[in-house]
PDB file of N, CA and C in Angstrom:
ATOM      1  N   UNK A   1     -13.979  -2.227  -9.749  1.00  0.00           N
ATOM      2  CA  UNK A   1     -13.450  -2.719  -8.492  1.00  0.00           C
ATOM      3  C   UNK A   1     -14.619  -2.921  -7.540  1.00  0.00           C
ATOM      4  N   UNK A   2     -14.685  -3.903  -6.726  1.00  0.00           N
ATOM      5  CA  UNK A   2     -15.747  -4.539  -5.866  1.00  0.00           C
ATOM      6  C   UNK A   2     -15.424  -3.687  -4.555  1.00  0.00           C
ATOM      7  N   UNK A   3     -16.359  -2.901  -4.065  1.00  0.00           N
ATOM      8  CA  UNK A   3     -16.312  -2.197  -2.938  1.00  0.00           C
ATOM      9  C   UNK A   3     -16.766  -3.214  -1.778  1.00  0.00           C
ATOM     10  N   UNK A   4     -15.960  -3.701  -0.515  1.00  0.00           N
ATOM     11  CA  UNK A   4     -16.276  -4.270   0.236  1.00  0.00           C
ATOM     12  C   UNK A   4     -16.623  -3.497   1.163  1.00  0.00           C
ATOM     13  N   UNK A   5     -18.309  -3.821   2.163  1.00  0.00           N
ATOM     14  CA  UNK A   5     -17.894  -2.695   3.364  1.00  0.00           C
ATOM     15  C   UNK A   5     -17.175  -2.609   4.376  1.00  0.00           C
ATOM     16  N   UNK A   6     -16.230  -3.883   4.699  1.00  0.00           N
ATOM     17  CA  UNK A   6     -15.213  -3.553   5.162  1.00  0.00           C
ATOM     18  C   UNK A   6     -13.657  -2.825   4.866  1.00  0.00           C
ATOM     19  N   UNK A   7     -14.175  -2.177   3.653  1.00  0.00           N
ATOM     20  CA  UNK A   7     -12.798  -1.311   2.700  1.00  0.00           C
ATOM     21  C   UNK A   7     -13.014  -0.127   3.686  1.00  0.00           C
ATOM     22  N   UNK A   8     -12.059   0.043   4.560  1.00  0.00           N
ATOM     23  CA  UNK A   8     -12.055   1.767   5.212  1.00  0.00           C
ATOM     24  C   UNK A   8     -11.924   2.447   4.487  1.00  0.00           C
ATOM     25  N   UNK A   9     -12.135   3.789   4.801  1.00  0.00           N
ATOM     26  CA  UNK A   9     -11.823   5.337   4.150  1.00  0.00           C
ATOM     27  C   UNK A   9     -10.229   6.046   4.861  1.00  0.00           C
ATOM     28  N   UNK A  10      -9.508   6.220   4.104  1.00  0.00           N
ATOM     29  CA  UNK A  10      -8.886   7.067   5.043  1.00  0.00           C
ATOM     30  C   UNK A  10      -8.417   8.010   5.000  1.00  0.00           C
ATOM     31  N   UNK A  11      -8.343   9.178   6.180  1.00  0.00           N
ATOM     32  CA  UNK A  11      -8.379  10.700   5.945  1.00  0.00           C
ATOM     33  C   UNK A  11      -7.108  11.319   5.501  1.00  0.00           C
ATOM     34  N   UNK A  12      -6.725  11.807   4.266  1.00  0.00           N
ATOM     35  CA  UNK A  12      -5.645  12.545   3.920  1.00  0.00           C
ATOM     36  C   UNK A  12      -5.224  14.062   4.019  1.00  0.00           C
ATOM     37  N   UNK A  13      -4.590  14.676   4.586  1.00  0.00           N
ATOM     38  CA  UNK A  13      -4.401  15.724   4.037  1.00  0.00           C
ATOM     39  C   UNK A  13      -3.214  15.839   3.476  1.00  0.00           C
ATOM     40  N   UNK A  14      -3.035  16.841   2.359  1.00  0.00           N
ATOM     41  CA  UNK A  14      -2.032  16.942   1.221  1.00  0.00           C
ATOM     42  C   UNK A  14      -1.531  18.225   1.071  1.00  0.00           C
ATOM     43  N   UNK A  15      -0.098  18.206   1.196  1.00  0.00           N
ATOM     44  CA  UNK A  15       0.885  18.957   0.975  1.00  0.00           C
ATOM     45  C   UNK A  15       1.736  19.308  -0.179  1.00  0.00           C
ATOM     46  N   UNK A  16       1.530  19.634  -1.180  1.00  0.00           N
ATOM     47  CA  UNK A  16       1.800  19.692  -2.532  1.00  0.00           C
ATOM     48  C   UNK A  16       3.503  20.565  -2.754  1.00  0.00           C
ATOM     49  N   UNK A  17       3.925  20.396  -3.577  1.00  0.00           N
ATOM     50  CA  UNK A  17       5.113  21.080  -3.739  1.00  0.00           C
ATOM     51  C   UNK A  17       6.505  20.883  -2.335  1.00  0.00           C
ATOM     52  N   UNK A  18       6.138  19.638  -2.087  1.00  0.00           N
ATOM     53  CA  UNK A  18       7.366  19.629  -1.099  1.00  0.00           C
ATOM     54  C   UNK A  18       8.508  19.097  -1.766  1.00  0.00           C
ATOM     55  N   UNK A  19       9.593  19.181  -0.650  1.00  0.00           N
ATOM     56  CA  UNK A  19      11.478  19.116  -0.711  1.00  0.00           C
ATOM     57  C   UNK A  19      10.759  17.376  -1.056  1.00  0.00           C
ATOM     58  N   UNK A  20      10.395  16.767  -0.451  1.00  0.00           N
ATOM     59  CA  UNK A  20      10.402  15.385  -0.725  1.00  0.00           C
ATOM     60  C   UNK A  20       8.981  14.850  -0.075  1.00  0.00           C
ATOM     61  N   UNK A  21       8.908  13.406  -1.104  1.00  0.00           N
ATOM     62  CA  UNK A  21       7.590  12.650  -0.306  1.00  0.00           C
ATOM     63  C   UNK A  21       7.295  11.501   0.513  1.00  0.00           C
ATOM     64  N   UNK A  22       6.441  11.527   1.261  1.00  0.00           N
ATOM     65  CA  UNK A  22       6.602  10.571   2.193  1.00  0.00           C
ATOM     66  C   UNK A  22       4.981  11.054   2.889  1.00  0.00           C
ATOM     67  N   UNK A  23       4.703   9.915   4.174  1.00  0.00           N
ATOM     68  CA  UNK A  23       4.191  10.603   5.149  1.00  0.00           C
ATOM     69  C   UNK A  23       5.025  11.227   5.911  1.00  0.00           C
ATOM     70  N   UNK A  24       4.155  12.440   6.480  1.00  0.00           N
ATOM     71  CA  UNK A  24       4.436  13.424   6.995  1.00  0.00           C
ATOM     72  C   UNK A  24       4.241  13.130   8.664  1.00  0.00           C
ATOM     73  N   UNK A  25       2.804  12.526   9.126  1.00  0.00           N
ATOM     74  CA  UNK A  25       2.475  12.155  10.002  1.00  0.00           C
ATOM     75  C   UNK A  25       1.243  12.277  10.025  1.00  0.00           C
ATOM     76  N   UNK A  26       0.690  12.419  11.570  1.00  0.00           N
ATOM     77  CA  UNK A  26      -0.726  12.257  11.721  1.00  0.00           C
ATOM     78  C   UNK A  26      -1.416  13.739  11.576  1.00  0.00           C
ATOM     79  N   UNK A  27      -2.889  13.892  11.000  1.00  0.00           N
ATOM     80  CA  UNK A  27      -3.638  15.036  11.140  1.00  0.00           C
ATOM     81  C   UNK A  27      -4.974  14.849  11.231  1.00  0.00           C
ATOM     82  N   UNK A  28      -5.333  15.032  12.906  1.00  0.00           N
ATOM     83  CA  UNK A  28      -6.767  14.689  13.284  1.00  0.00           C
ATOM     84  C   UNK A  28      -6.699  13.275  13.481  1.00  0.00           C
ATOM     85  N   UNK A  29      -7.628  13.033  13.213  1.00  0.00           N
ATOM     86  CA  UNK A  29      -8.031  11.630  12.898  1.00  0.00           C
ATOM     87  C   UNK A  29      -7.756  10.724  11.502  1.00  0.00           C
ATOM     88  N   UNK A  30      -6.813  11.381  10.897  1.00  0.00           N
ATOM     89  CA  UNK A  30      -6.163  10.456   9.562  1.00  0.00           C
ATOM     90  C   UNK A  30      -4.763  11.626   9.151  1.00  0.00           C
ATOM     91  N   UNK A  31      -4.342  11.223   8.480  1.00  0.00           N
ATOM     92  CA  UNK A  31      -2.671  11.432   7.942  1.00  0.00           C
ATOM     93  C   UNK A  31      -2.114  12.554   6.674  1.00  0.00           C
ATOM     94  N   UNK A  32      -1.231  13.102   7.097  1.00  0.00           N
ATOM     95  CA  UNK A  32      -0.364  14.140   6.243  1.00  0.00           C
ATOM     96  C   UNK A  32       0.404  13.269   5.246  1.00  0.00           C
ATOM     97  N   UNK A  33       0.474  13.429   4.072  1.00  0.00           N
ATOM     98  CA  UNK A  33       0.673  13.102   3.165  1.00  0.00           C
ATOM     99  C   UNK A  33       1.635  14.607   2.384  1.00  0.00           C
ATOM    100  N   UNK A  34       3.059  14.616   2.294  1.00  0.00           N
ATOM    101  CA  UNK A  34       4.280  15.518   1.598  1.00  0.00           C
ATOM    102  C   UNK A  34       3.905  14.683  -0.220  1.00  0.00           C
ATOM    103  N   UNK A  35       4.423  15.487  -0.817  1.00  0.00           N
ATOM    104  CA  UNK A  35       4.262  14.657  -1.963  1.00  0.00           C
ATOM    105  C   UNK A  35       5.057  16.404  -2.942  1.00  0.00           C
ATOM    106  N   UNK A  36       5.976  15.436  -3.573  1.00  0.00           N
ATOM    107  CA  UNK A  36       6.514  16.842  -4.785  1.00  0.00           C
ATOM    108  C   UNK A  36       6.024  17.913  -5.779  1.00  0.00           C
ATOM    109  N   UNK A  37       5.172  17.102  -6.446  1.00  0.00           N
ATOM    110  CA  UNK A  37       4.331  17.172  -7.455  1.00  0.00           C
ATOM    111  C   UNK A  37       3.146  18.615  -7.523  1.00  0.00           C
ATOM    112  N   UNK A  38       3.470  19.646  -7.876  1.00  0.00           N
ATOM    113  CA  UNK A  38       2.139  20.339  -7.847  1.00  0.00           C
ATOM    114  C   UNK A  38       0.900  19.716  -7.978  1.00  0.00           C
ATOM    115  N   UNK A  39      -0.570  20.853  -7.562  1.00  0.00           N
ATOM    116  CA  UNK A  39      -1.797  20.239  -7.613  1.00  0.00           C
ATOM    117  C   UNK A  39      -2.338  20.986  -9.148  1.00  0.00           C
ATOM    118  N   UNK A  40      -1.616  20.123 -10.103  1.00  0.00           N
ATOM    119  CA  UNK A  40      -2.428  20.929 -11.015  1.00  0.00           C
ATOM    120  C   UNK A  40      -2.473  19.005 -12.725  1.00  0.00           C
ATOM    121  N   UNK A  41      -3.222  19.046 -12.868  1.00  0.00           N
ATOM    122  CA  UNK A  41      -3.717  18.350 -14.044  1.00  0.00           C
ATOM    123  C   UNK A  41      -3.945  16.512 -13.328  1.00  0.00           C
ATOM    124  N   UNK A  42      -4.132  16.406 -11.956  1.00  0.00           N
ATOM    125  CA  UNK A  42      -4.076  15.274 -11.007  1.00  0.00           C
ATOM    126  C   UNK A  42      -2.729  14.987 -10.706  1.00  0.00           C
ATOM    127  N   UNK A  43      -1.438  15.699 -10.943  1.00  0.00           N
ATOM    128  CA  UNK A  43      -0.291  14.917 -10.676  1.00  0.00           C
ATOM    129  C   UNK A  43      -0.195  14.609  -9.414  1.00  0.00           C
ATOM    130  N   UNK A  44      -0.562  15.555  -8.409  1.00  0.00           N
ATOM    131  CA  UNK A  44      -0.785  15.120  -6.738  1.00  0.00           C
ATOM    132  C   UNK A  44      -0.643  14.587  -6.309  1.00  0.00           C
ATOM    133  N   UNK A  45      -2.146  14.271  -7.007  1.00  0.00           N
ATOM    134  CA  UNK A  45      -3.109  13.311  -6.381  1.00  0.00           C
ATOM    135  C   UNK A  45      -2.450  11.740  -6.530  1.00  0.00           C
ATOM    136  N   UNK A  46      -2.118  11.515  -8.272  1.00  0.00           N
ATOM    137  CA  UNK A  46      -1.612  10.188  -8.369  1.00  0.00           C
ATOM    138  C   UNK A  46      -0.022  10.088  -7.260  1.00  0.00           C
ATOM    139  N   UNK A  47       0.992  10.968  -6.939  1.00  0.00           N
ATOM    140  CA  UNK A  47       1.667  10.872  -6.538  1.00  0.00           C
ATOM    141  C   UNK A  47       1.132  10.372  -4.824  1.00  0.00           C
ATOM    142  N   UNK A  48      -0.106  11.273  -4.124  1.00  0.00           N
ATOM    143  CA  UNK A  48      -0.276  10.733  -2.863  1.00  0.00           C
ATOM    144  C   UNK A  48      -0.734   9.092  -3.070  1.00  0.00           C
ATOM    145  N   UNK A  49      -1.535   8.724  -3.728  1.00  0.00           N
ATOM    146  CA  UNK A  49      -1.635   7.522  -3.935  1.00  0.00           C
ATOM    147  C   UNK A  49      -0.644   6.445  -4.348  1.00  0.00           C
ATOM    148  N   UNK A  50       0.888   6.965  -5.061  1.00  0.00           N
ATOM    149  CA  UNK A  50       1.675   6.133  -5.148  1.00  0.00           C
ATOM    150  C   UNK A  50       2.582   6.050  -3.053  1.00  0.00           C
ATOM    151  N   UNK A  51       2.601   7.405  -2.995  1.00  0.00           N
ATOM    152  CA  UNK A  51       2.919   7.254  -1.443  1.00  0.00           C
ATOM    153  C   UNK A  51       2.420   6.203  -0.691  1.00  0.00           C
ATOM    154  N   UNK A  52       1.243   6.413  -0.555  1.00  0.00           N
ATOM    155  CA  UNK A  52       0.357   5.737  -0.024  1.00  0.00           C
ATOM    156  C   UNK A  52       0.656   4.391   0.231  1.00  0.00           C
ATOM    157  N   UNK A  53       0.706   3.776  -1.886  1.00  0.00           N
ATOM    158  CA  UNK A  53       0.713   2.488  -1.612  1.00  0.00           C
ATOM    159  C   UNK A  53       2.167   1.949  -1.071  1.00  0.00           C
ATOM    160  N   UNK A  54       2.867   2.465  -1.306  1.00  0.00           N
ATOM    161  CA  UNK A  54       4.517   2.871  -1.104  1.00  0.00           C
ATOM    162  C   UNK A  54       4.342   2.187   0.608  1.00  0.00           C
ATOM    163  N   UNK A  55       3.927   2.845   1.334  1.00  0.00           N
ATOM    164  CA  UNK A  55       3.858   3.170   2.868  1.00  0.00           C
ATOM    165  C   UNK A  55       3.390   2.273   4.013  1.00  0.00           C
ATOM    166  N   UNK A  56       2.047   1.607   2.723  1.00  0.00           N
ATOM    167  CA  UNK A  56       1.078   0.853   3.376  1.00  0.00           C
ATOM    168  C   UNK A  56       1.331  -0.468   2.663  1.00  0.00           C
ATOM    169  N   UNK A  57       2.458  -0.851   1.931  1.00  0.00           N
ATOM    170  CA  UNK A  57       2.732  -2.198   1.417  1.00  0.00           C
ATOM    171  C   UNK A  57       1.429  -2.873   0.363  1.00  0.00           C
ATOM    172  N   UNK A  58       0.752  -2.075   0.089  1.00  0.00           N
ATOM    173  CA  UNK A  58      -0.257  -2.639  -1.150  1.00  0.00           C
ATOM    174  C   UNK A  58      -0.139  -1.719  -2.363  1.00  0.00           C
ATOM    175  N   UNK A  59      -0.933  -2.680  -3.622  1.00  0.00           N
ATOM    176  CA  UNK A  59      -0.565  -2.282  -4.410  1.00  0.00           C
ATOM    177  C   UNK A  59      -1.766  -1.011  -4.965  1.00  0.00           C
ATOM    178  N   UNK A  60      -0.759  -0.210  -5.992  1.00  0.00           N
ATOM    179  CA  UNK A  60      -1.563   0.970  -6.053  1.00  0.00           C
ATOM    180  C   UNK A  60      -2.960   1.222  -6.298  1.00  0.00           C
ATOM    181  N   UNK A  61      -3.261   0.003  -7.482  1.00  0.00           N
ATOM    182  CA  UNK A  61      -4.899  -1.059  -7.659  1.00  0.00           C
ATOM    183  C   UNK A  61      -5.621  -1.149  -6.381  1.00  0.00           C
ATOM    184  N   UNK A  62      -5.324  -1.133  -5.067  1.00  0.00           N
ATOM    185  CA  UNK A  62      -6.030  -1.310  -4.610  1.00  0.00           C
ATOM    186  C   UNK A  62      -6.299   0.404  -3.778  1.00  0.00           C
ATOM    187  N   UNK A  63      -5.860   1.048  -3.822  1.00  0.00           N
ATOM    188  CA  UNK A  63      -6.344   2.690  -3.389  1.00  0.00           C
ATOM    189  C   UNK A  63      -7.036   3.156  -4.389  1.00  0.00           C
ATOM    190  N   UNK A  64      -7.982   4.069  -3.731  1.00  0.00           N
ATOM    191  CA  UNK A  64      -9.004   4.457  -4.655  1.00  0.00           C
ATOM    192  C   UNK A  64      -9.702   6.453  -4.241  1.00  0.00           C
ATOM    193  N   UNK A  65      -9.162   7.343  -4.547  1.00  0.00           N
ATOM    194  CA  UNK A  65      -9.600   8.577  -4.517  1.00  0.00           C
ATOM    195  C   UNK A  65     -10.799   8.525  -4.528  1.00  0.00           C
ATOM    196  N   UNK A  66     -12.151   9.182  -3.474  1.00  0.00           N
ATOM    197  CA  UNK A  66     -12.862   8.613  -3.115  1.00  0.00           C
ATOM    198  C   UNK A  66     -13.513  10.170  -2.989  1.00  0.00           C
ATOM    199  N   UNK A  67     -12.805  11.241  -2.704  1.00  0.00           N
ATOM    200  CA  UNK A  67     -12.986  12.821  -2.273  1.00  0.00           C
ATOM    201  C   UNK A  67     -12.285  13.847  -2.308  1.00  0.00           C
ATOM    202  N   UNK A  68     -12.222  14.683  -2.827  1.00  0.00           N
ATOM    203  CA  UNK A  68     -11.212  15.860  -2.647  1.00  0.00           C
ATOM    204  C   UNK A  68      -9.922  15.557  -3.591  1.00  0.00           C
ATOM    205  N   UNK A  69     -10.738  15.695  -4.858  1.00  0.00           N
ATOM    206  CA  UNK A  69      -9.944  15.465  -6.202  1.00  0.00           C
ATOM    207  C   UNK A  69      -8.635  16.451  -6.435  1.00  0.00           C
ATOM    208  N   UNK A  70      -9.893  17.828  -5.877  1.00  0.00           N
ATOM    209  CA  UNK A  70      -8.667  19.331  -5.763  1.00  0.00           C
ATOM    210  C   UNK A  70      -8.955  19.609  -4.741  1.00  0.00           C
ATOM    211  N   UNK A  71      -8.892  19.348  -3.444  1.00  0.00           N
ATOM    212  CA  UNK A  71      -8.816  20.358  -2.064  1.00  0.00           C
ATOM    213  C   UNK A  71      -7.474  18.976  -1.640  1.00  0.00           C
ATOM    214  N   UNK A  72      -7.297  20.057  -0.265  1.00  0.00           N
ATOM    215  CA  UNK A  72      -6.270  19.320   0.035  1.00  0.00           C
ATOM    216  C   UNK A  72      -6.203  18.085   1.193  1.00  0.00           C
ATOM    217  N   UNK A  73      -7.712  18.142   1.412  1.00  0.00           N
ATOM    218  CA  UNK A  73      -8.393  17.296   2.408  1.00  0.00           C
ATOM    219  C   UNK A  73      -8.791  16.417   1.007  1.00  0.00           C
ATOM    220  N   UNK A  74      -8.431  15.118   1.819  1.00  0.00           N
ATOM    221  CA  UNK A  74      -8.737  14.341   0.710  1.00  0.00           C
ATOM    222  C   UNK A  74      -9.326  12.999   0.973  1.00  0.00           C
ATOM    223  N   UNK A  75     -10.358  11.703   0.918  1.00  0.00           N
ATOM    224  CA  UNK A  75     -10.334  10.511   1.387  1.00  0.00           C
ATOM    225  C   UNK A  75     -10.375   9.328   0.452  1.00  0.00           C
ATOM    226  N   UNK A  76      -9.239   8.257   0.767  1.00  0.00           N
ATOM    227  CA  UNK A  76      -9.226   7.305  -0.024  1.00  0.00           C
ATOM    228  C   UNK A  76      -9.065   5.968   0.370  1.00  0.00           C
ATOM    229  N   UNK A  77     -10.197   5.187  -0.413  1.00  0.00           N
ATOM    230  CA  UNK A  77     -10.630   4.394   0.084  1.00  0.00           C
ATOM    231  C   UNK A  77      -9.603   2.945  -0.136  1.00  0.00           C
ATOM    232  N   UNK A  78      -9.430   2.199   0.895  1.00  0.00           N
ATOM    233  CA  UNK A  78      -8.007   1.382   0.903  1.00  0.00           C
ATOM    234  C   UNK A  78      -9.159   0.102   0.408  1.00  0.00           C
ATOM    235  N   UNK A  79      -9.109  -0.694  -0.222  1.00  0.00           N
ATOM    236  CA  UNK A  79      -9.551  -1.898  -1.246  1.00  0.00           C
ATOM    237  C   UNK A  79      -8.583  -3.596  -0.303  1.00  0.00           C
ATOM    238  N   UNK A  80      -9.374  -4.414   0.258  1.00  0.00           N
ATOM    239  CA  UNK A  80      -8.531  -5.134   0.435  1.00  0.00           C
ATOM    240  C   UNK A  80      -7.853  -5.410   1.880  1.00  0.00           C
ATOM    241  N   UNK A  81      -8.116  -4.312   2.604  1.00  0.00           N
ATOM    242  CA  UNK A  81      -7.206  -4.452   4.200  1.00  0.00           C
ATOM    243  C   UNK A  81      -8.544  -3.604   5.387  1.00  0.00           C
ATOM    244  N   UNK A  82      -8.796  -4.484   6.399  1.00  0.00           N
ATOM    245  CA  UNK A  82      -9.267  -3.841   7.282  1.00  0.00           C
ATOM    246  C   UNK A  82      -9.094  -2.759   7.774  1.00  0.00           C
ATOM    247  N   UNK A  83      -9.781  -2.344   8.721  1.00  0.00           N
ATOM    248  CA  UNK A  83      -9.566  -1.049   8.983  1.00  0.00           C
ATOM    249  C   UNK A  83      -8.274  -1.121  10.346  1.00  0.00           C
ATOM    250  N   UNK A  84      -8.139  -2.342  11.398  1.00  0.00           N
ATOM    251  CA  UNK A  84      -7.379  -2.878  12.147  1.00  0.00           C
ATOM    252  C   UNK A  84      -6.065  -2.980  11.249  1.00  0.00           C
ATOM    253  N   UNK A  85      -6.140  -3.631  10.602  1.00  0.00           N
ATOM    254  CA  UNK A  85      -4.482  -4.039   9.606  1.00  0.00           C
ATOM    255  C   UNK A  85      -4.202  -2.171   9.057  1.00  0.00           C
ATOM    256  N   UNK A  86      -5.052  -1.915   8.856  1.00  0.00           N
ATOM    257  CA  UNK A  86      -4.886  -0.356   7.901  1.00  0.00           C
ATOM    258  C   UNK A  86      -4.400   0.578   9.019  1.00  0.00           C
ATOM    259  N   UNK A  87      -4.364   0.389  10.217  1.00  0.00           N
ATOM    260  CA  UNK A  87      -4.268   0.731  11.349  1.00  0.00           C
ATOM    261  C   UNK A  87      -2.998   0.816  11.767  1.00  0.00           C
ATOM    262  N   UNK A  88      -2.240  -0.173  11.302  1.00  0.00           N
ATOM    263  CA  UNK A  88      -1.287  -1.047  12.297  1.00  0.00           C
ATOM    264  C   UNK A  88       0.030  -0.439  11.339  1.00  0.00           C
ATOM    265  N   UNK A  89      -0.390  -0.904   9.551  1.00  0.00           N
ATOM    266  CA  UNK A  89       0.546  -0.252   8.625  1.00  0.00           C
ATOM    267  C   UNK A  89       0.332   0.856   8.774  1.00  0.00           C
ATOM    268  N   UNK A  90      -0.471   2.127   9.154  1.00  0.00           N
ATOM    269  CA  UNK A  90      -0.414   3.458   9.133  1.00  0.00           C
ATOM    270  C   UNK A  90       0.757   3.535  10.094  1.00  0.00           C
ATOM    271  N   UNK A  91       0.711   3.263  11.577  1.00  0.00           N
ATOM    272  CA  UNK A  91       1.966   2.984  12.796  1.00  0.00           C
ATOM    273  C   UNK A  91       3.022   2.744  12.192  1.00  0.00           C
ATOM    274  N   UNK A  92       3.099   1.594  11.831  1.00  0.00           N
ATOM    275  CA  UNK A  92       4.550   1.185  11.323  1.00  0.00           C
ATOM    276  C   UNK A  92       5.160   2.285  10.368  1.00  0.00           C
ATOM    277  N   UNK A  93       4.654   2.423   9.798  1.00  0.00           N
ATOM    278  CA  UNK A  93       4.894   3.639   8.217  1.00  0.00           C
ATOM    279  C   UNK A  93       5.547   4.930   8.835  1.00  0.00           C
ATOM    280  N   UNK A  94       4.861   5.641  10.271  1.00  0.00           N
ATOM    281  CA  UNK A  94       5.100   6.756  10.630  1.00  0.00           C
ATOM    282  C   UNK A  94       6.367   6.343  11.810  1.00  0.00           C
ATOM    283  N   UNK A  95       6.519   4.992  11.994  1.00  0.00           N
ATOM    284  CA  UNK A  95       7.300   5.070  13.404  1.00  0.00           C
ATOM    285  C   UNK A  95       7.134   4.726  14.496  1.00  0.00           C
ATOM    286  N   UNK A  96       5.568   5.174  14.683  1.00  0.00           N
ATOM    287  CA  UNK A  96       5.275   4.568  16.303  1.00  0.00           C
ATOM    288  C   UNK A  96       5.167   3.372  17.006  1.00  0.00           C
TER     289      UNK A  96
END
């Protein structure tokens, strides 16, 4: 995959073993991420990334785990959408 430097990063944190998945909302300066799936053999992880693409209307090909394979701080890099547009679908996704 062709890394553009306009591909943002964006900040996850991850909540493993929840009632259900979704975003959660905002944390800090990037987003809570619920997701069902224990953190054990990557299931998580692929599940925050199906959220993700779920949330943010792109496809899963274009997210990319980037940090924090096993912690729960995590950053992934969005392939394809500015950091303005990546911005706008984060809003819409949560509500505001």
């Amino acid at each position: 995959m062709n890394v553009a430097a306009s591909d943002p990063i964006l900040k996850v944190r991850v909540k493993p073993n929840a009632k259900t998945s979704g975003l959660v909302g905002r944390h800090g300066d990037g987003i809570k991420v619920a997701v069902r799936a224990a953190p054990e053999r990557g299931r998580a992880n692929a599940e925050v990334l199906d959220v993700l693409a779920h949330a943010l209307q792109v496809p899963p090909s274009s997210l990319e785990l980037v940090a924090g394979p096993s912690s729960p701080d995590k950053r992934v890099r969005v392939h394809g959408l500015e950091a303005t547009e990546l911005a706008r679908r984060i809003s819409i996704a949560l509500g505001e």
